[in-house]
N, C-alpha and C. Protein backbone atom coordinates (compact mmCIF):
# COMPACT_ATOMS: atom_id res chain seq x y z
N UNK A 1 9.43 -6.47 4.09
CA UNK A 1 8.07 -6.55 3.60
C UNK A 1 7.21 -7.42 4.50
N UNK A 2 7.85 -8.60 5.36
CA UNK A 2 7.24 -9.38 5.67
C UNK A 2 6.43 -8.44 7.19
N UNK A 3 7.45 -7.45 7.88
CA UNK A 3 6.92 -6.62 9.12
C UNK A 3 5.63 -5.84 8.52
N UNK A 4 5.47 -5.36 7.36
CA UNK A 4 4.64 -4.48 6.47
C UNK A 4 3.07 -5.80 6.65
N UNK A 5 3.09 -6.74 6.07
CA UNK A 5 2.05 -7.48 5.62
C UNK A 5 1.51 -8.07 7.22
N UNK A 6 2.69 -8.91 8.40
CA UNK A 6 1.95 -8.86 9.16
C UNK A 6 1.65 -7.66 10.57
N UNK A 7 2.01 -6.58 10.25
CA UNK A 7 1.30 -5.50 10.63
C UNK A 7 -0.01 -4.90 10.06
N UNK A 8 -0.35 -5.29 8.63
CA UNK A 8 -1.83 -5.24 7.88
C UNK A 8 -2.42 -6.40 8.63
N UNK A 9 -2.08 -7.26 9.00
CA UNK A 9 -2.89 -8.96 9.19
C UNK A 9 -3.73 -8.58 10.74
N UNK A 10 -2.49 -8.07 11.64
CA UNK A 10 -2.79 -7.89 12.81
C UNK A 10 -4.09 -6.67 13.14
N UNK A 11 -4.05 -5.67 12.00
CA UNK A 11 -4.96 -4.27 12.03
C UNK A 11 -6.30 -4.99 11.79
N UNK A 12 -5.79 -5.86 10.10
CA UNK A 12 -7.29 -6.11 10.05
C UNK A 12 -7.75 -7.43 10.82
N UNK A 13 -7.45 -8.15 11.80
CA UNK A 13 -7.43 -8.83 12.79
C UNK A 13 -8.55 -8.23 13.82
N UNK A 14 -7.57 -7.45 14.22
CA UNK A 14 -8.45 -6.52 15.16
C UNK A 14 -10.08 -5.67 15.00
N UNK A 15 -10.54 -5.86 13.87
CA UNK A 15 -11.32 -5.05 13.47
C UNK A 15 -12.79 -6.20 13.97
N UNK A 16 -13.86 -5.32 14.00
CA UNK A 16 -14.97 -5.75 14.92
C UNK A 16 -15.84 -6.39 13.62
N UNK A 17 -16.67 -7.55 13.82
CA UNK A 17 -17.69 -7.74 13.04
C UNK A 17 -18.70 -6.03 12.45
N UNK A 18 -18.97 -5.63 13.47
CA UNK A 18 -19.89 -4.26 12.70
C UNK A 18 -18.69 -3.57 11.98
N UNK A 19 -17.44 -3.18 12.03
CA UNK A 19 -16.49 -2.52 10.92
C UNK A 19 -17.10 -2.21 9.64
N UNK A 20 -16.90 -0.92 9.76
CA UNK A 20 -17.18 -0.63 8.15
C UNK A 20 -16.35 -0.71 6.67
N UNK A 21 -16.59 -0.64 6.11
CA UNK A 21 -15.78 -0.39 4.41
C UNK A 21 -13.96 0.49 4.76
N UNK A 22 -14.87 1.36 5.33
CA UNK A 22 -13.63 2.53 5.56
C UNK A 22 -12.60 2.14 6.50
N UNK A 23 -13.11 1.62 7.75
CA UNK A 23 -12.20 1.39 8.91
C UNK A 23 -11.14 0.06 8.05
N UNK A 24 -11.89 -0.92 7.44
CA UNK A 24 -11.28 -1.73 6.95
C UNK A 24 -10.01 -1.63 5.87
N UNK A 25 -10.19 -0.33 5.14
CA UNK A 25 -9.73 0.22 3.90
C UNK A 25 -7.99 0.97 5.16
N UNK A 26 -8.77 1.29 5.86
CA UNK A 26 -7.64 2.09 7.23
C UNK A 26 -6.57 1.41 7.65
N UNK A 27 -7.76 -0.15 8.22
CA UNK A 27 -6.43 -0.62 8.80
C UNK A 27 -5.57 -1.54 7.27
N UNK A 28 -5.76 -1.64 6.30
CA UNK A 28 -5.07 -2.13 5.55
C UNK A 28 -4.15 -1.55 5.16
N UNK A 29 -4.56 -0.12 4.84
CA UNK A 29 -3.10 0.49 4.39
C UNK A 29 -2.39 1.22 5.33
N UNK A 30 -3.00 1.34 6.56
CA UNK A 30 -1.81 2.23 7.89
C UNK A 30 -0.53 1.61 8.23
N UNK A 31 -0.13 0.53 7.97
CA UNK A 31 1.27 0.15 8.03
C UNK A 31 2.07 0.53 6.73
N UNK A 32 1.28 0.87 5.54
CA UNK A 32 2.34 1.09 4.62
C UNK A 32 2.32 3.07 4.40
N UNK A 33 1.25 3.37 4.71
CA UNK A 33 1.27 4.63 5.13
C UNK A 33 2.26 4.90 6.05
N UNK A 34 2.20 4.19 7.15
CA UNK A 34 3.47 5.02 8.19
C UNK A 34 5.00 4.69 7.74
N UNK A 35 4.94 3.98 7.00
CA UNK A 35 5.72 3.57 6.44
C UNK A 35 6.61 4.77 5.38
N UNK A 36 5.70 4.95 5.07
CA UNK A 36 5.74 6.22 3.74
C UNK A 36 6.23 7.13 4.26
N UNK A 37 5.06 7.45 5.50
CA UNK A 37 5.68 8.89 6.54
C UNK A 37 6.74 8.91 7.26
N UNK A 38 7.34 7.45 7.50
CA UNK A 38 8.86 7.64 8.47
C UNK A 38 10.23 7.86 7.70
N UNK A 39 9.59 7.68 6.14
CA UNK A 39 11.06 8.31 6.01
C UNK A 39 11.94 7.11 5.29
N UNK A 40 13.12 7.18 5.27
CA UNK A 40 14.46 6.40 5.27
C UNK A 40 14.18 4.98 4.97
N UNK A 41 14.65 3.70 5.68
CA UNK A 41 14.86 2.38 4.80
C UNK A 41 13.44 2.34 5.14
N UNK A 42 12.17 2.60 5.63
CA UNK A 42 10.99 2.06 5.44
C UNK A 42 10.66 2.83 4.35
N UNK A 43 10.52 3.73 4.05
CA UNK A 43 10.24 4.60 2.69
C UNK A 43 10.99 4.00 1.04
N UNK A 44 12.05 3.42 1.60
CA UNK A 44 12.76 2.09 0.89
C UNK A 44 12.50 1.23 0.15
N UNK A 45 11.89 0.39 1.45
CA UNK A 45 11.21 -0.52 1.17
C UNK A 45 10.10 -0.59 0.55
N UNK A 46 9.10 0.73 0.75
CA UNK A 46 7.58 0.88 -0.14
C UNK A 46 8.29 1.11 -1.44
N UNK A 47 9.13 1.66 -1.71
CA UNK A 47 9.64 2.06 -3.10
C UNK A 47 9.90 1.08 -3.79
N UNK A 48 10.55 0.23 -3.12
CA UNK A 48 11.41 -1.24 -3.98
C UNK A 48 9.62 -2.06 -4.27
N UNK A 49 8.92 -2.01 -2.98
CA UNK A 49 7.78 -3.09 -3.28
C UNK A 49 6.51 -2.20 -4.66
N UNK A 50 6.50 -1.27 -4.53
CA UNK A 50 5.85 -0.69 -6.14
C UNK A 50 6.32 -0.98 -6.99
N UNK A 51 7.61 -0.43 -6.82
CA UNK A 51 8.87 -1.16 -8.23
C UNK A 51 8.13 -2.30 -8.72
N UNK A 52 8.29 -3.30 -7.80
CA UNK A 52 8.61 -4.77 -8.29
C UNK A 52 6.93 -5.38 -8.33
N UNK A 53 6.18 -4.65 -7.62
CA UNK A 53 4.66 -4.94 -7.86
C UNK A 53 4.15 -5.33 -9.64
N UNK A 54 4.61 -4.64 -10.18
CA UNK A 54 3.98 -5.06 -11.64
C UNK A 54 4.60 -5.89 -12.08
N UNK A 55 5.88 -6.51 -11.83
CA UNK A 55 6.86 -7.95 -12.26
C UNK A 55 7.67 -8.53 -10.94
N UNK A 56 6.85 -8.85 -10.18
CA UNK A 56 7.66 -9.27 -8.72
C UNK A 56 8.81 -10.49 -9.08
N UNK A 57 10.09 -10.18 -8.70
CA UNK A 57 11.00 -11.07 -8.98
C UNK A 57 11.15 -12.82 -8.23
N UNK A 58 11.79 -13.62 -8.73
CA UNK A 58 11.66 -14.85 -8.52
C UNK A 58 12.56 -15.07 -7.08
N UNK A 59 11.34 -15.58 -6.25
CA UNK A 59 11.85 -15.58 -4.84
C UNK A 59 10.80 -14.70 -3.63
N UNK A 60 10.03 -13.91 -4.35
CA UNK A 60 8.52 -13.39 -3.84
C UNK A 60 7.69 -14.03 -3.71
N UNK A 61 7.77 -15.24 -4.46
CA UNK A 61 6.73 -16.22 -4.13
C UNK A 61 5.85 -16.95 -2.48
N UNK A 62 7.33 -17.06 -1.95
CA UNK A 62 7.58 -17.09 -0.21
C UNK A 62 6.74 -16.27 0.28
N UNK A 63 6.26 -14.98 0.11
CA UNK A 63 5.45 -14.19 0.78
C UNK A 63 4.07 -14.19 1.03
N UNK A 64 3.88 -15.40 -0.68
CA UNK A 64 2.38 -15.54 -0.85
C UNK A 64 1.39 -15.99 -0.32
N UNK A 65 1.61 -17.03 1.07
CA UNK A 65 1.04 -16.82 2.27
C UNK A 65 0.29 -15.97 3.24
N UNK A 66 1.28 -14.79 3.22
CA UNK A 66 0.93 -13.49 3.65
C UNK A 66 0.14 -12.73 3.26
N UNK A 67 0.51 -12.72 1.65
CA UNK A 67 -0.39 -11.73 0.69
C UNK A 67 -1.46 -12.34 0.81
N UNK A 68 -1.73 -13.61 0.99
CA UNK A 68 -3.18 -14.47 0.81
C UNK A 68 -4.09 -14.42 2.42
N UNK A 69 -3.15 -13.93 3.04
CA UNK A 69 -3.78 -14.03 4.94
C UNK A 69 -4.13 -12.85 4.66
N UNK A 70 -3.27 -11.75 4.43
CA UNK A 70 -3.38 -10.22 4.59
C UNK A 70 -4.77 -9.71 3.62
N UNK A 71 -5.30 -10.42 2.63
CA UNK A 71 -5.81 -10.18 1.47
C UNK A 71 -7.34 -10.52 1.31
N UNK A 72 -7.11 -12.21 1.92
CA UNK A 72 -8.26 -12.72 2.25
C UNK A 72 -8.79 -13.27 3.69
N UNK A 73 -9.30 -14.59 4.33
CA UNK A 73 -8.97 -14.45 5.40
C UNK A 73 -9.65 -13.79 6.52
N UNK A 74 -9.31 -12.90 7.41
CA UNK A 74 -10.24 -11.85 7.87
C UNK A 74 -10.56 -10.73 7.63
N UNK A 75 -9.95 -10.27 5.90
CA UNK A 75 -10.46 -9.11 5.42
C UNK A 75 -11.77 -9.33 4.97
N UNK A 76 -11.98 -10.87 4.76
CA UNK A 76 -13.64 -10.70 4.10
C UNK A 76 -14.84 -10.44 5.24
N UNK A 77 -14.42 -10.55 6.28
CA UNK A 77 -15.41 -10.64 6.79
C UNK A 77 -16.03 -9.13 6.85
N UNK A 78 -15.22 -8.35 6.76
CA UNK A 78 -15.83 -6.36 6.70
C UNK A 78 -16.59 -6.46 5.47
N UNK A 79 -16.19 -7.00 4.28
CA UNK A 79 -17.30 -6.54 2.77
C UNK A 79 -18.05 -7.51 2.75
N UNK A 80 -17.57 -8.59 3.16
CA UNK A 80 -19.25 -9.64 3.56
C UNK A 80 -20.40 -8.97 4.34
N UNK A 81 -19.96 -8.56 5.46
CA UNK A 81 -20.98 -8.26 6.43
C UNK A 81 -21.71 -6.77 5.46
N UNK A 82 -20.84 -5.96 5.11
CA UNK A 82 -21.03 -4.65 3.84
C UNK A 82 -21.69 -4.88 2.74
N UNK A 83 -21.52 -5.73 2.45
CA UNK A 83 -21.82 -6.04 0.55
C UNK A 83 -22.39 -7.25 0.43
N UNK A 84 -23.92 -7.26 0.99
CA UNK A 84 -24.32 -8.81 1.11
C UNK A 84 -24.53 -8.95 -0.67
N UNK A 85 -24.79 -9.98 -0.74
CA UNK A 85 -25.03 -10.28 -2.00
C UNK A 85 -23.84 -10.56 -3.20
N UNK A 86 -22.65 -9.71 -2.69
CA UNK A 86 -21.65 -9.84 -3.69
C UNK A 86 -20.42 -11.42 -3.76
N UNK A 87 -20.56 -11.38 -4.44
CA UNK A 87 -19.65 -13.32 -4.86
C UNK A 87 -18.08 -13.13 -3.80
N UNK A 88 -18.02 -13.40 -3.14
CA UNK A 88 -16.43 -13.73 -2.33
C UNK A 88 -15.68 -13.78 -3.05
N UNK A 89 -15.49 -14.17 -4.25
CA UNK A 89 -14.19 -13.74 -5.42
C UNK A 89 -14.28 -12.54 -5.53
N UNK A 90 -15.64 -11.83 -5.96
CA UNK A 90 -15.42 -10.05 -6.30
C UNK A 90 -14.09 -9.00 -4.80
N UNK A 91 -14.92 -9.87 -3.60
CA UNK A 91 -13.93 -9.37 -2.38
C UNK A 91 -12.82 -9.67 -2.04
N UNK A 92 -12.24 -10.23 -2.79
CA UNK A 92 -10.65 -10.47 -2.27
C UNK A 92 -9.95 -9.55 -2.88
N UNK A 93 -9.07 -9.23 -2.31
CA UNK A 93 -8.18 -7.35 -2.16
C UNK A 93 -7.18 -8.41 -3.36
N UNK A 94 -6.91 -8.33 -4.71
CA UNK A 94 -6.13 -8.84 -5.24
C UNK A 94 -4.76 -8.18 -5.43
N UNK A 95 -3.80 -9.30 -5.75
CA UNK A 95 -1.99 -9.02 -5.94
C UNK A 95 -2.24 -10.09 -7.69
N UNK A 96 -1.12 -9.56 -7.99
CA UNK A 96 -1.08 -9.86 -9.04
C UNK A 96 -0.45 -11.45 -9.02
N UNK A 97 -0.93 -12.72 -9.67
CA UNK A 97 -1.06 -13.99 -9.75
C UNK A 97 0.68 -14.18 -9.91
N UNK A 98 1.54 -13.61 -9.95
CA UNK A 98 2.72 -13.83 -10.58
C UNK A 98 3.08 -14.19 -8.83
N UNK A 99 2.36 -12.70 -7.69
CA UNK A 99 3.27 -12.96 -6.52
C UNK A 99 3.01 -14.70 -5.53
N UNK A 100 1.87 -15.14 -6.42
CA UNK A 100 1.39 -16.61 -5.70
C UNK A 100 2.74 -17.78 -5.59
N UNK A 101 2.43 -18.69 -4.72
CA UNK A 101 3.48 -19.50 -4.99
C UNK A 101 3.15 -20.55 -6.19
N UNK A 102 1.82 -20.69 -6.53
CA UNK A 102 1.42 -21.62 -7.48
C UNK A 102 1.96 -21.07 -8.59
């Protein structure tokens, strides 16, 4: 999971101040998309992480770094520059509070 999140970090990394909604929406999910499309233990792994998405087990917590880089970070800067006016809490791509380490 951890190759999955910083392969999202690095996409949306890369993305330009003018980036739109969409490109942003792209590079977030194209690592778990190809993921999907290759098949075998990466197809696996998306399976186990839906699974466990609605009750992530004890020991996911460790990741919550990631989920919080991958999530917030330099994803805001695409719906900031997009969505003036809207509160920076409305824009953060949320995970469910269980996967936090707090």
């Amino acid at each position: 999971m951890e190759r999955y999140l910083d392969a999202q970090i690095l996409a949306v990394e890369s993305l330009g101040a003018t980036s739109t909604l969409q490109e942003l929406a792209e590079a977030f999910a194209r690592p778990m998309v190809r993921a999907l499309g290759a098949g075998g233990q990466d197809l696996a792994v998306m399976r186990t992480v839906a699974r466990v998405g609605i009750d992530p087990p004890q020991g996911w917590g460790r990741l919550a770094g990631k989920f919080d880089q991958a999530r917030q970070d330099d994803a805001l800067r695409v719906p900031t520059a997009n969505l003036p006016g809207v509160d920076e809490q409305e824009l953060i791509f949320r995970t469910p509070s269980r996967w936090s380490a707090s």
